[in-house]
Every structure is written in structure tokens, then in C-alpha cells.
Protein backbone atom coordinates (compact mmCIF):
# COMPACT_ATOMS: atom_id res chain seq x y z
CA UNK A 1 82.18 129.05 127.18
CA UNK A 2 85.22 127.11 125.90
CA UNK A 3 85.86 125.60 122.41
CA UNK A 4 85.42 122.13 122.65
CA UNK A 5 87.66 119.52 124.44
CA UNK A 6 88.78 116.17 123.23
CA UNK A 7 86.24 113.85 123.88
CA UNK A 8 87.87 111.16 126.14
CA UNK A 9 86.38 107.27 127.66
CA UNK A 10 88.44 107.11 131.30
CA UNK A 11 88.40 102.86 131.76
CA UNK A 12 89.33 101.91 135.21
CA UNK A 13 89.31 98.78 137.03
CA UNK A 14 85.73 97.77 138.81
CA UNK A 15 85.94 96.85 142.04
CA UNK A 16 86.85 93.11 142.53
CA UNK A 17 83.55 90.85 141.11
CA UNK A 18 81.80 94.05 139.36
CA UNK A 19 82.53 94.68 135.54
CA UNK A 20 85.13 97.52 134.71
CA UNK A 21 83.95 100.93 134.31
CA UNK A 22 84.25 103.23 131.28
CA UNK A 23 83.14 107.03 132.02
CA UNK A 24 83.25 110.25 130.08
CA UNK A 25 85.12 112.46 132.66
CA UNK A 26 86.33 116.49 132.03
CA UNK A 27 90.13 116.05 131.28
CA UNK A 28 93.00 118.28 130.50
CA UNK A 29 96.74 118.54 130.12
CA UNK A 30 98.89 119.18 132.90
CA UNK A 31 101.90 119.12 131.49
CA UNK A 32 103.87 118.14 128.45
CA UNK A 33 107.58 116.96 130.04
CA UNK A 34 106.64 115.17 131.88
CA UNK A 35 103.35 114.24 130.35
CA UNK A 36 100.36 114.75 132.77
CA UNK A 37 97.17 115.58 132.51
CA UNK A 38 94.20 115.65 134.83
CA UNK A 39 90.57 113.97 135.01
CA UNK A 40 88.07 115.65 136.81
CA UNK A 41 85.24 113.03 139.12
CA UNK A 42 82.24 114.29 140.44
CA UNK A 43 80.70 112.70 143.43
CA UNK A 44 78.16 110.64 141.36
CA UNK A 45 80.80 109.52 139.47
CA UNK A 46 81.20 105.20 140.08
CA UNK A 47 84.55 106.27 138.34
CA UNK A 48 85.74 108.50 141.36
CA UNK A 49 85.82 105.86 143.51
CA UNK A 50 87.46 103.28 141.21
CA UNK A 51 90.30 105.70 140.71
CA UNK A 52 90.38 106.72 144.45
CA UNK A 53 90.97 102.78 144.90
CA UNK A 54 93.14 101.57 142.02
CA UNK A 55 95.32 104.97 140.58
CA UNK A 56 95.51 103.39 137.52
CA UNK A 57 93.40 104.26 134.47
CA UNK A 58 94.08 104.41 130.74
CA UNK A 59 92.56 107.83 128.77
CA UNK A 60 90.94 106.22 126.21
CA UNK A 61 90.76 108.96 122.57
CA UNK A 62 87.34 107.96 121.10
CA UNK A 63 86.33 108.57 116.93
CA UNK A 64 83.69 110.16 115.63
CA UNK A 65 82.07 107.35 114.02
CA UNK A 66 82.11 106.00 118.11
CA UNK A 67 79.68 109.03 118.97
CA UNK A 68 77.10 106.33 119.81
CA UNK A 69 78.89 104.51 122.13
CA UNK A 70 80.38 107.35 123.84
CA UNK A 71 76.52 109.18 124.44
CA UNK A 72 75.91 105.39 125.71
CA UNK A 73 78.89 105.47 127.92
CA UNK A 74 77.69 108.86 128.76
CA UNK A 75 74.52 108.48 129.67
CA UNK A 76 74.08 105.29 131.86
CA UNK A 77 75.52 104.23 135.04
CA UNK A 78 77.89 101.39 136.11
CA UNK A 79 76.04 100.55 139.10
CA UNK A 80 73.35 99.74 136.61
CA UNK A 81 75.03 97.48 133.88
CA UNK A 82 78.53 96.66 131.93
CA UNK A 83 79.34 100.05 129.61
CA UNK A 84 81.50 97.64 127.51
CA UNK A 85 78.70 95.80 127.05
CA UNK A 86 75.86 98.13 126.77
CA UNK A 87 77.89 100.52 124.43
CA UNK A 88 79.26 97.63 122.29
CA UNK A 89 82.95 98.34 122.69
CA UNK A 90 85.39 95.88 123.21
CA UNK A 91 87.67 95.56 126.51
CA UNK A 92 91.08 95.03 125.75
CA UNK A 93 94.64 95.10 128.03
CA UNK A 94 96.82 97.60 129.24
CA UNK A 95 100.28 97.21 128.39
CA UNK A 96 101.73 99.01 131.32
CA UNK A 97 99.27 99.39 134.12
CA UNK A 98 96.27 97.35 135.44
CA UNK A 99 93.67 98.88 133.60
CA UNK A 100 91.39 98.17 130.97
CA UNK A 101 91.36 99.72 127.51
CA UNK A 102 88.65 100.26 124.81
CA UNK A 103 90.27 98.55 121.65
CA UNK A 104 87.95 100.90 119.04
CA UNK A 105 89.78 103.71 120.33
CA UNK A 106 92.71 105.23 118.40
CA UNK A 107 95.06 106.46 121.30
CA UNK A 108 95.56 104.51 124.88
CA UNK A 109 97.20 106.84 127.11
CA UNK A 110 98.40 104.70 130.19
CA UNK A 111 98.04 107.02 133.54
CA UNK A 112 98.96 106.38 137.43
CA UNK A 113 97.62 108.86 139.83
CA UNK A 114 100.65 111.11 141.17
CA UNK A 115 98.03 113.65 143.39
CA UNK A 116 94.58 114.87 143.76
CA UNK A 117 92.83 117.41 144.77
CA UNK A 118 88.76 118.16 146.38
CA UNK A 119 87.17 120.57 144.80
CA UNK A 120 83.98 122.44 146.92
CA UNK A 121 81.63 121.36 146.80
CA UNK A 122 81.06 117.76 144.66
CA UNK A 123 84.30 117.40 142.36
CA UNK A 124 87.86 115.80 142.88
CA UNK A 125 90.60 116.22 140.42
CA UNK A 126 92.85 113.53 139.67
CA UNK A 127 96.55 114.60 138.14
CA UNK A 128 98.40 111.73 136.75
CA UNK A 129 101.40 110.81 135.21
CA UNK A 130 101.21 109.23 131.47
CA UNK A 131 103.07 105.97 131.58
CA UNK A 132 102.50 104.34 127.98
CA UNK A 133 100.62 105.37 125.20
CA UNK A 134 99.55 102.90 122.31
CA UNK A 135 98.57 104.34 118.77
CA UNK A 136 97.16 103.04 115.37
CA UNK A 137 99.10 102.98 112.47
CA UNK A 138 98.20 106.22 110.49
CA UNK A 139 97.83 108.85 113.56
CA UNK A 140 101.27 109.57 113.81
CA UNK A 141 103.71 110.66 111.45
CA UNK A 142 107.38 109.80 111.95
CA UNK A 143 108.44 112.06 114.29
CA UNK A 144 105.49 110.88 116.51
CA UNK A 145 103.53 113.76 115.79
CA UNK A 146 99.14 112.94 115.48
CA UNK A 147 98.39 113.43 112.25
CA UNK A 148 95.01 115.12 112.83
CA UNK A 149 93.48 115.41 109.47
CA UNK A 150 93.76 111.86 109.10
CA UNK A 151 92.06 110.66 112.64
CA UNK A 152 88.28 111.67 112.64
CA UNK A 153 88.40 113.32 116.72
CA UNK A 154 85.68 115.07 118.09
CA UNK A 155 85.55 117.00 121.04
CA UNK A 156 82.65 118.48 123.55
CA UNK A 157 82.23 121.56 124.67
CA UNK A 158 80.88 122.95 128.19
CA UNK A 159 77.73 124.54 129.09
CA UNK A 160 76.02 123.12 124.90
CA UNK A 161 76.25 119.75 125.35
CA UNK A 162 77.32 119.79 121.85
CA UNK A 163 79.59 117.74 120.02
CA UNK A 164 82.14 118.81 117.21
CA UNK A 165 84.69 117.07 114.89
CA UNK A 166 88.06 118.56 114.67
CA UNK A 167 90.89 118.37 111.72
CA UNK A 168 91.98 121.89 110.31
CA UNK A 169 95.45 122.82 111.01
CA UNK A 170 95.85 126.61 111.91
CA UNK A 171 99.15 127.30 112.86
CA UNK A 172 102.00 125.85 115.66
CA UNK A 173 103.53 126.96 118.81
CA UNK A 174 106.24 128.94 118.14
CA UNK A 175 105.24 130.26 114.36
CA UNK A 176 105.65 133.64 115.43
CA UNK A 177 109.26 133.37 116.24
CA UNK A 178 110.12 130.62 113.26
CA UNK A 179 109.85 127.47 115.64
CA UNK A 180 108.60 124.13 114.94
CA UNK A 181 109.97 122.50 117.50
CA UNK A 182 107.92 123.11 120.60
CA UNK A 183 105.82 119.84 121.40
CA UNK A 184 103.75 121.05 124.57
């Protein structure tokens, strides 16, 4: 059991004539410099595919108020309808790569596929480099730093299926040693 992970909508591309696809899809930091991070597809995944043919995708940071939409996203298929449409969010542009984006959402991190990896017996990670990321006004402070109190995140957590808000600072990398200015 791990504390929960940000709760993330992966948009991709469809393939050429279907609608674009917006999944919920395990994802993780790689690294901080350079920023990467890592989306992990299962087989029944439509996503896997889309990202298998376009290696573009934007990481989409969802709100809490957007629970709805993301259990919608969630819990129906793309082979079966439009998720945009279905889960009421609006499809929006890219400003780097060839991707959609889900304009409700806070942070757009912009992502092309450096590598990937199978993993026995029905998953495939996907590590990729962040190219852009877009923010609202008010979840950053000047030195680019999320303000977290002020953004209403939530995150899931494995093996519950629950979901949790998140907010209460705790501490920073580097406290022990009088640092503030790690950023990984």
C-alpha cells in the first residue's frame, strides 16, 4: 500500500477519424532535470496503443471538484464513445506537441515518448520527456513553485480504490541540512 498518487487524465491523439482519448493511467516522476516522468498502459488500455502510435501526450492535473469526470473518464472505454464528451470536459490545444489537452485542468504537462519498456505479463511503461507545461494563474508562486494549499488536488491510491484531497505542507527536501533549494 502506497499513499496516494496525483490523480492524472493522459489525452492522446485518436487514431485518424476516431475522437481523442482521455485515460486515467498509473504515472510517476522519473526525473526532475531533466523533467520525466513515466505512464504506465495496460493491454486493455485504447491509450497504449495511441501512445505506441503518436509519442505525444499531454499529463493532464485534474481538481477535486472534477472527481466526476475523472470516475467517468475512468470508468468507460474509448472504443465505446468520446470521454470529452461523455465526461463533459472540454478539448483544448497543445502548445508544443500534437496532443490534446483538457482545458478544466489546472496543469498541462506537454510529454514526447523518449523509451519504453514491457512489463510481464499485460503492462508497458512509457518514460517521456516534459516539453511544455501550461499553468493557471494562482498555482504557482513566483519562483514557479505550485502553491498547493491553494489548488484543490486529489490523488488515488493503489489496492482502495480510494480517492483523497491533498494540501498540508509538512516539510521540504533538504530541511534537515538548512536547504530550500532542492526542486526534485
Amino acid at each position: 500500500m502506497l499513499p496516494p498518487v496525483p490523480a492524472i487524465l493522459l489525452t492522446v491523439n485518436g487514431r485518424p477519424g476516431d475522437p481523442d482519448e482521455i485515460s486515467v493511467l498509473w504515472t510517476f516522476v522519473v526525473s526532475g532535470d531533466p523533467p520525466q516522468i513515466g505512464v504506465s498502459a495496460g493491454l486493455e488500455h485504447q491509450a497504449r496503443e495511441l501512445l505506441e502510435l503518436h509519442d505525444e501526450f499531454v499529463l493532464n492535473v485534474p481538481l477535486a471538484s472534477m472527481v466526476e469526470a475523472f470516475d467517468t473518464v475512468d470508468m468507460n472505454s474509448g472504443s465505446v464513445a468520446d470521454k470529452f464528451e461523455l465526461s463533459g470536459l472540454t478539448r483544448g490545444a497543445a502548445t508544443v506537441v500534437d496532443a490534446p489537452i483538457v482545458e478544466e485542468s489546472p496543469i498541462h504537462c506537454e510529454c514526447r515518448i523518449i523509451d519504453s519498456l514491457e512489463v510481464p505479463p499485460e503492462r508497458k511503461l512509457f518514460i517521456a520527456e516534459i516539453v511544455a507545461t501550461t499553468v493557471i494563474e494562482g498555482a504557482v508562486d513566483d519562483a514557479d513553485r505550485l502553491i498547493v494549499p491553494d489548488v484543490d488536488f486529489f490523488g488515488m491510491t493503489a489496492g482502495s480504490g480510494e480517492l483523497y484531497t491533498m494540501g498540508r505542507r509538512v516539510g521540504n527536501i533538504g530541511m534537515t541540512v538548512g536547504r530550500t533549494d532542492i526542486k526534485y
